[in-house]
N, C-alpha and C. Protein backbone atom coordinates (compact mmCIF):
# COMPACT_ATOMS: atom_id res chain seq x y z
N UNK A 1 -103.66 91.55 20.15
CA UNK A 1 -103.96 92.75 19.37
C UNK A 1 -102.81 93.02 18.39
N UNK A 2 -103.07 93.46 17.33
CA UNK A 2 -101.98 94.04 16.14
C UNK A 2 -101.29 94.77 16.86
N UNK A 3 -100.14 95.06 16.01
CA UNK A 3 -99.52 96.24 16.24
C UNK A 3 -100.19 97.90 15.50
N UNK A 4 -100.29 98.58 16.35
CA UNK A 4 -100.35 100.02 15.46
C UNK A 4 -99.98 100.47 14.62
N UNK A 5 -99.73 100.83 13.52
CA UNK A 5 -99.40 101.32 12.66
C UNK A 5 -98.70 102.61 13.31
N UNK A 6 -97.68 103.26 13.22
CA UNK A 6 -97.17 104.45 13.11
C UNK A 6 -96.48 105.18 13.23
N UNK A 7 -96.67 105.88 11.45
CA UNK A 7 -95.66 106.13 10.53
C UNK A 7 -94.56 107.37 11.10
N UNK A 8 -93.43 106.93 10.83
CA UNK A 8 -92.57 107.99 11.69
C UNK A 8 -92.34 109.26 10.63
N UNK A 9 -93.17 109.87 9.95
CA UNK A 9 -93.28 111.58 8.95
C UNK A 9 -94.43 112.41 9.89
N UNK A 10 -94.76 111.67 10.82
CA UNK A 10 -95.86 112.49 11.79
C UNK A 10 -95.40 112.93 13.25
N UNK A 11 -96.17 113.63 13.71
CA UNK A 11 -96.19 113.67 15.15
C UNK A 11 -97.38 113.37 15.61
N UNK A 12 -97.69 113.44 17.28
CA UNK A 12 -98.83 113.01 17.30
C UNK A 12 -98.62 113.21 19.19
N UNK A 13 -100.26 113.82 19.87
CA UNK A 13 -100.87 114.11 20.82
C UNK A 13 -101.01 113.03 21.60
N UNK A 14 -100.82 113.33 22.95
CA UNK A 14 -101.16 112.29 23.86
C UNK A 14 -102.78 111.56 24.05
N UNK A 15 -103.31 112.51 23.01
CA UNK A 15 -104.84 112.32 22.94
C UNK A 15 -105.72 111.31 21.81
N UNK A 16 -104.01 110.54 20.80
CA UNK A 16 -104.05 110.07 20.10
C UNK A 16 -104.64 110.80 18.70
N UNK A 17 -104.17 111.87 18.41
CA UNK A 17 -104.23 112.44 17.09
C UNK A 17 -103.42 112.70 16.17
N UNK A 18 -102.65 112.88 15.07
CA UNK A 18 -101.84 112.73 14.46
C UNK A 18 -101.77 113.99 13.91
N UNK A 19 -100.09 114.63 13.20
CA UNK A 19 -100.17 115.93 12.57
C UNK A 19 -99.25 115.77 11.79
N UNK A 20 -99.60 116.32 10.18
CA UNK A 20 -98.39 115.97 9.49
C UNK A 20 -98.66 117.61 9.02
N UNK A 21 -97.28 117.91 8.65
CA UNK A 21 -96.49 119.70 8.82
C UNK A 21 -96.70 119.36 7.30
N UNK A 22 -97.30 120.19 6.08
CA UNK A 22 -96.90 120.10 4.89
C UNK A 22 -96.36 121.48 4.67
N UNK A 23 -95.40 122.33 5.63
CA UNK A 23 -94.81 123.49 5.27
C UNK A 23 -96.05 124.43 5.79
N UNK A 24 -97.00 125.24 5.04
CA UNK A 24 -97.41 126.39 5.48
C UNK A 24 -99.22 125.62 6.49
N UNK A 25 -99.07 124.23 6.21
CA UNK A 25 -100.37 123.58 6.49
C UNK A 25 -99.90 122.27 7.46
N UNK A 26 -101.18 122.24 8.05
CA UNK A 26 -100.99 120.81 8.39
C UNK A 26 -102.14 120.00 8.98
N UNK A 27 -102.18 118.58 8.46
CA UNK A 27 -103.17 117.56 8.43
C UNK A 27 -103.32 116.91 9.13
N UNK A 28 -104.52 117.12 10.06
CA UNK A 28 -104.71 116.36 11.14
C UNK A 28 -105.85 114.87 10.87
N UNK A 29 -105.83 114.14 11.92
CA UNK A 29 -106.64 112.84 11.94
C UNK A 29 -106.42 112.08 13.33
N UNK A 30 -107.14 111.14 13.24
CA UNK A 30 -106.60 110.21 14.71
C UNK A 30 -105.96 109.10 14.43
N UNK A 31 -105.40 108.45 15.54
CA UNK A 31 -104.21 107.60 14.91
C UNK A 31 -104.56 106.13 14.63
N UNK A 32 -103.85 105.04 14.14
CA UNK A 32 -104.35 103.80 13.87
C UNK A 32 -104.71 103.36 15.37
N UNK A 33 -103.80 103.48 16.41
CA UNK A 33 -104.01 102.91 17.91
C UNK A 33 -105.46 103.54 17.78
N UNK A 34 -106.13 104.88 17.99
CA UNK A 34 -107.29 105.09 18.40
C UNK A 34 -108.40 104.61 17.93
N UNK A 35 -108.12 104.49 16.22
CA UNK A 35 -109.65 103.72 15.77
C UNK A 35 -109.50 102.35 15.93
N UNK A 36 -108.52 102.14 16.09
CA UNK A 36 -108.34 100.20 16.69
C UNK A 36 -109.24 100.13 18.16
N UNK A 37 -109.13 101.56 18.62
CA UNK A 37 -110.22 101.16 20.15
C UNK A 37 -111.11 101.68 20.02
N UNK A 38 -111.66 102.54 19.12
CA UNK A 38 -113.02 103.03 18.72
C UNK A 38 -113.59 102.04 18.61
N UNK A 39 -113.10 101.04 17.64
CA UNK A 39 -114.16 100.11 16.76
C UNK A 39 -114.41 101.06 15.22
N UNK A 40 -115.39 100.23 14.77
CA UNK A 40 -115.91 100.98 13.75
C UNK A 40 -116.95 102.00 14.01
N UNK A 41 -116.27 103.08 13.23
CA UNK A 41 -116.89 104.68 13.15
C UNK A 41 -118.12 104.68 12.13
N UNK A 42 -118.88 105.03 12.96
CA UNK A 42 -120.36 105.45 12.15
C UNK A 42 -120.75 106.79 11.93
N UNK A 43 -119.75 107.50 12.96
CA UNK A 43 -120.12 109.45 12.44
C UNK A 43 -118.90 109.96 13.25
N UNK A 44 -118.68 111.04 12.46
CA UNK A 44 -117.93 112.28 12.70
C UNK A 44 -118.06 113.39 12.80
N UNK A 45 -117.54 114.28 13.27
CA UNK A 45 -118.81 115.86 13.46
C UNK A 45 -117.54 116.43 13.17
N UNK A 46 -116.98 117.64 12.29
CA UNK A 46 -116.12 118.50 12.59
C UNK A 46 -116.78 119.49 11.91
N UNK A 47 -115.70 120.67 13.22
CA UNK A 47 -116.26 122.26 12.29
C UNK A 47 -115.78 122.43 11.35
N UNK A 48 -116.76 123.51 11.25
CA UNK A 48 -116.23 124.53 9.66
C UNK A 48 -114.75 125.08 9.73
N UNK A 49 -114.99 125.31 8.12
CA UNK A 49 -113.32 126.05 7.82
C UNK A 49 -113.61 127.51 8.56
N UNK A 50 -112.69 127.69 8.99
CA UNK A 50 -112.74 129.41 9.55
C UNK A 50 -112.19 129.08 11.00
N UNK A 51 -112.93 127.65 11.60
CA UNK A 51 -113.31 127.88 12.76
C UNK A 51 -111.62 128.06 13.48
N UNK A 52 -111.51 128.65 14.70
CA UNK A 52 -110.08 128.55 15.33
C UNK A 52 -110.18 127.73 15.97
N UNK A 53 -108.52 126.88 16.22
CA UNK A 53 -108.93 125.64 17.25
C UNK A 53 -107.28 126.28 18.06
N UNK A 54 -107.62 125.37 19.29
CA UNK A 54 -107.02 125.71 20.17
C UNK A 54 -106.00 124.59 20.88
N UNK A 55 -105.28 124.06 20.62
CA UNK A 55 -104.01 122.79 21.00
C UNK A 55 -104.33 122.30 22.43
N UNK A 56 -105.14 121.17 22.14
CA UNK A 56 -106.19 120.13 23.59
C UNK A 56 -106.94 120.05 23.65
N UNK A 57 -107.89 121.45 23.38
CA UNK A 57 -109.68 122.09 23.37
C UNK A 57 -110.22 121.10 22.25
N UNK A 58 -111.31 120.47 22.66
CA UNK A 58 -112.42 119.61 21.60
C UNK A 58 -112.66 120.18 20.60
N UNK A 59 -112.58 119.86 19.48
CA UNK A 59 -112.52 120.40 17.97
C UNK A 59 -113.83 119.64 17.17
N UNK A 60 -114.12 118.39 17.59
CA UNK A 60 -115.25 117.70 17.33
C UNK A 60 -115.55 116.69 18.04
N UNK A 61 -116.48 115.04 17.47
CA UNK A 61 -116.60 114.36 18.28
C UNK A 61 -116.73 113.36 17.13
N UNK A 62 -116.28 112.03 17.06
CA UNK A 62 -116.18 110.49 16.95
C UNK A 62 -117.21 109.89 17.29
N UNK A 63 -118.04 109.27 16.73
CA UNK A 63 -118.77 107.76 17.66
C UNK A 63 -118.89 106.56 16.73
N UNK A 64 -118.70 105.19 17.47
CA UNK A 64 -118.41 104.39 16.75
C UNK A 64 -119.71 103.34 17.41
N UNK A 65 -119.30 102.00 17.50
CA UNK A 65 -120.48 101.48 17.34
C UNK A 65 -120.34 100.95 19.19
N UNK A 66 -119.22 101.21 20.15
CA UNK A 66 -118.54 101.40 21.30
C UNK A 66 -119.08 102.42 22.22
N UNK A 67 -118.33 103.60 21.41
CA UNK A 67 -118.49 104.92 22.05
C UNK A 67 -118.66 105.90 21.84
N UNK A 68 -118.45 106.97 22.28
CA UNK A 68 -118.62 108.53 21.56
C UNK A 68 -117.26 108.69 22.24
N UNK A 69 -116.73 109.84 21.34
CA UNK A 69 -115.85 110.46 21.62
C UNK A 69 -115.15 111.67 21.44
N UNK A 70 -114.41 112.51 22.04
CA UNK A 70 -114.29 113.96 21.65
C UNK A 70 -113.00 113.73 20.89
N UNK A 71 -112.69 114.46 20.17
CA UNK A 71 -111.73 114.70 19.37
C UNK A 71 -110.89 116.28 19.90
N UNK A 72 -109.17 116.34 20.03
CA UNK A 72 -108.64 116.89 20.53
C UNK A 72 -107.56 117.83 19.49
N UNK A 73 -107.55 119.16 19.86
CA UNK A 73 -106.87 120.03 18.57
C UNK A 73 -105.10 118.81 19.03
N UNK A 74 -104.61 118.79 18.13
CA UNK A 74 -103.04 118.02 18.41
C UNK A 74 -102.17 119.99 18.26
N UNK A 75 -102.95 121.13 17.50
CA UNK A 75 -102.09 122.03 17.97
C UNK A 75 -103.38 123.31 17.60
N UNK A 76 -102.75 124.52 17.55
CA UNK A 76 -103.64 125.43 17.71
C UNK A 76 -103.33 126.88 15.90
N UNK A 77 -104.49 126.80 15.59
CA UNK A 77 -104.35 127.50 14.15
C UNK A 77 -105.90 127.44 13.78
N UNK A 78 -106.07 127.74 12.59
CA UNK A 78 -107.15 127.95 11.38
C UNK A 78 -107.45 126.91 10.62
N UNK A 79 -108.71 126.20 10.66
CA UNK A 79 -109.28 125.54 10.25
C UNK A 79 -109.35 125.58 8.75
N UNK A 80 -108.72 125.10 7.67
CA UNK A 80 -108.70 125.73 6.18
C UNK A 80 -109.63 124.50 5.36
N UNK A 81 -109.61 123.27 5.72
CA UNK A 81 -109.89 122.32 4.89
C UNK A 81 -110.77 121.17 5.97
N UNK A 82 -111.76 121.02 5.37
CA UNK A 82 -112.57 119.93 6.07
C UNK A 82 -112.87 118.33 5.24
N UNK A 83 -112.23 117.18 6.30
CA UNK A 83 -112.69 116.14 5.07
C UNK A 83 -114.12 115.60 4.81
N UNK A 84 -114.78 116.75 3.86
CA UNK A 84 -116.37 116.28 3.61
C UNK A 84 -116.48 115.03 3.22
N UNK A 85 -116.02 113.81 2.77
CA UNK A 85 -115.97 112.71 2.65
C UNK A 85 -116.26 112.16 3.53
N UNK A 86 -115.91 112.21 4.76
CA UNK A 86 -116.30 111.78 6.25
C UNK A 86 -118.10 111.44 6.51
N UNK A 87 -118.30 112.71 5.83
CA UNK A 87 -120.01 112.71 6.23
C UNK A 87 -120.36 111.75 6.04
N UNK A 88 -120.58 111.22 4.87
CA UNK A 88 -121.05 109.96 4.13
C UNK A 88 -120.56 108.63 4.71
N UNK A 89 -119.26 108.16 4.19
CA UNK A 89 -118.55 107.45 4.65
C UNK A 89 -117.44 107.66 5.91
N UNK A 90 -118.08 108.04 7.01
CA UNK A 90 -116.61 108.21 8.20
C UNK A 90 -116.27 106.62 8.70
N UNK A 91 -116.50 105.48 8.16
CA UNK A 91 -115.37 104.22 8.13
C UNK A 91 -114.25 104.47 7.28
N UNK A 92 -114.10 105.83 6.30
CA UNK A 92 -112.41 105.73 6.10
C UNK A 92 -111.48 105.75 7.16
N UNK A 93 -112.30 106.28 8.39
CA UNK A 93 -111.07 106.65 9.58
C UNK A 93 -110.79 105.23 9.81
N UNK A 94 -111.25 104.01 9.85
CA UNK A 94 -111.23 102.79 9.96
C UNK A 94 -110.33 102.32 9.05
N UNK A 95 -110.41 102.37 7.47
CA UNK A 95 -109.87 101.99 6.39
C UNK A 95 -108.25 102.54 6.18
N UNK A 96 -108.63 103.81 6.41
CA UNK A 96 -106.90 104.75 6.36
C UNK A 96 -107.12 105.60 6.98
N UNK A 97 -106.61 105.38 8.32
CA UNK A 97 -106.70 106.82 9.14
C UNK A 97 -105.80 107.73 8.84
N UNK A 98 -104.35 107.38 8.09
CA UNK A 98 -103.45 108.20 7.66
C UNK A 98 -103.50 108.53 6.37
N UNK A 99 -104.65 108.15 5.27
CA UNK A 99 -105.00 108.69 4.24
C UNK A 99 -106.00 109.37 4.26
N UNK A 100 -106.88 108.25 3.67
CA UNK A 100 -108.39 109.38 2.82
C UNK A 100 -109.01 109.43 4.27
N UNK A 101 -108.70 109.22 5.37
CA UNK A 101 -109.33 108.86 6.68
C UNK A 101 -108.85 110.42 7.39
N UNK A 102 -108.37 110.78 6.81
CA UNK A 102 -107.80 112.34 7.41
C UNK A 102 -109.13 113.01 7.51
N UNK A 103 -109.29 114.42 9.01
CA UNK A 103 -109.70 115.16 9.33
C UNK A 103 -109.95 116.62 8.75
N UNK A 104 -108.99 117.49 9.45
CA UNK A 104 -108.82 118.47 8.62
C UNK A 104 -107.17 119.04 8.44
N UNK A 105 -107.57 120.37 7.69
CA UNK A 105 -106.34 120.81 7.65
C UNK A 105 -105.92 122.09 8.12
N UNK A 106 -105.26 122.27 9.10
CA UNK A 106 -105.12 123.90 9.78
C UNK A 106 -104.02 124.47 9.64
N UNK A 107 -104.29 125.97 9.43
CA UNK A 107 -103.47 126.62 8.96
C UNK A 107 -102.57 127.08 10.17
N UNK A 108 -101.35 126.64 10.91
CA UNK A 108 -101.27 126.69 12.27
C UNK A 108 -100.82 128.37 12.84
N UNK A 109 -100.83 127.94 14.33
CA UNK A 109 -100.71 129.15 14.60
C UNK A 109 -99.26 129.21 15.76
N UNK A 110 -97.93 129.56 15.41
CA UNK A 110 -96.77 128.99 15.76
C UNK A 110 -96.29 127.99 15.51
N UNK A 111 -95.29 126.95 16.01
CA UNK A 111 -95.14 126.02 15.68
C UNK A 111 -95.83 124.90 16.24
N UNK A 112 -96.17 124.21 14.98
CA UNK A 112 -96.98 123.09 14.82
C UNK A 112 -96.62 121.85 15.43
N UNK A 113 -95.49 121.87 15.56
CA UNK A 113 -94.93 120.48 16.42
C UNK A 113 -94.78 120.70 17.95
N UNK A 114 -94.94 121.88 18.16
CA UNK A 114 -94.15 122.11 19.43
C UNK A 114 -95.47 120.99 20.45
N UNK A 115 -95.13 120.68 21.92
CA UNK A 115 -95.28 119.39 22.07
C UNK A 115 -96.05 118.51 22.07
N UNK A 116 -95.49 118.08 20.37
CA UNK A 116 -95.98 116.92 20.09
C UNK A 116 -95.14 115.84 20.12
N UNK A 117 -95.65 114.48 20.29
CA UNK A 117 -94.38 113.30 20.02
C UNK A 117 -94.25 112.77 19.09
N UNK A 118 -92.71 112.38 18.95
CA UNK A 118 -91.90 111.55 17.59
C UNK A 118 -93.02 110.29 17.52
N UNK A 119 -93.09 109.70 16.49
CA UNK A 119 -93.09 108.45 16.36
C UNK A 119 -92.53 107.44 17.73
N UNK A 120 -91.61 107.66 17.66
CA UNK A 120 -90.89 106.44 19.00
C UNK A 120 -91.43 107.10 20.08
N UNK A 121 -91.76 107.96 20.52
CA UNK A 121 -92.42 108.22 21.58
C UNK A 121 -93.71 107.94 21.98
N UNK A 122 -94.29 108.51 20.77
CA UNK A 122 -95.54 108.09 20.58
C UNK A 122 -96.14 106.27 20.89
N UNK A 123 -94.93 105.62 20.13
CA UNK A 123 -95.17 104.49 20.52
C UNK A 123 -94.94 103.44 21.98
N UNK A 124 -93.86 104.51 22.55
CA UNK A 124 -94.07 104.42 23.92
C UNK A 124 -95.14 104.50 24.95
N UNK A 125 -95.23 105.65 24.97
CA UNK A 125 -96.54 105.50 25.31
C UNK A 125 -97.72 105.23 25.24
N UNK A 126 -97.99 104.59 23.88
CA UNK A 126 -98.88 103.52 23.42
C UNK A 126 -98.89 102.17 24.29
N UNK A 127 -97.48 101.76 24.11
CA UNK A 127 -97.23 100.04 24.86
C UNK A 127 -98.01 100.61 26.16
N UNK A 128 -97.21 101.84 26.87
CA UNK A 128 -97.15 101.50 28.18
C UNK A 128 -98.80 101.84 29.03
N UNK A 129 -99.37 102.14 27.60
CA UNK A 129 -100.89 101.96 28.34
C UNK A 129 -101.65 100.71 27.63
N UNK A 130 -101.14 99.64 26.81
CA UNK A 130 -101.64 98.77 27.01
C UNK A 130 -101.69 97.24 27.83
């Protein structure tokens, strides 16, 4: 198997989701390790802007041509930005999960990192579950 991709400007959930802080926002998605075990994604479901999410609580759901899967808040805030692009095409999560493959964007609620893992951590515990 490849290596994962991932980029150390993020943090990221034991649930394999990713969060990048752009100051008053921040952009969530799932990580290269997860759509490497999805497979290829054929749909994505996320809520609306407004909706509140809650840091662990299912925020949407993934299915690929494998499995279904729930998707996990990486922290807890306001739903501001949805990637409608997804609808159509959700193999960007496949193509760039850390670009145009992004989720949404929440407006958080405290701090946004709080526990989440570095990069090197993250990748720790990547190895040590494969």
């Amino acid at each position: 198997m490849a290596q994962s991709r991932i980029p150390d400007d993020l943090r990221y959930s034991e649930q394999d989701e990713w969060a990048r802080s752009d100051g008053e926002s921040v952009t969530v998605g799932i990580t290269d390790y997860a759509q490497e075990q999805l497979g290829d994604v054929v749909f994505v479901e996320l809520p609306g802007v407004g909706t509140q999410l809650t840091r662990g609580a299912a925020f949407g759901v993934i299915e690929s041509v494998k499995a279904v899967s729930d998707l996990y808040a990486p922290l807890s805030g306001e739903v501001i930005a949805v990637n409608e692009a997804l609808g159509s095409r959700p193999e960007l999560v496949n193509e760039d999960c850390y670009g145009e493959g992004w989720m949404l964007v929440v407006r958080p609620a405290g701090d946004p990192t709080a526990g989440l893992l570095d990069a090197a951590a993250y990748a720790k515990y990547v190895a040590d579950r494969a």
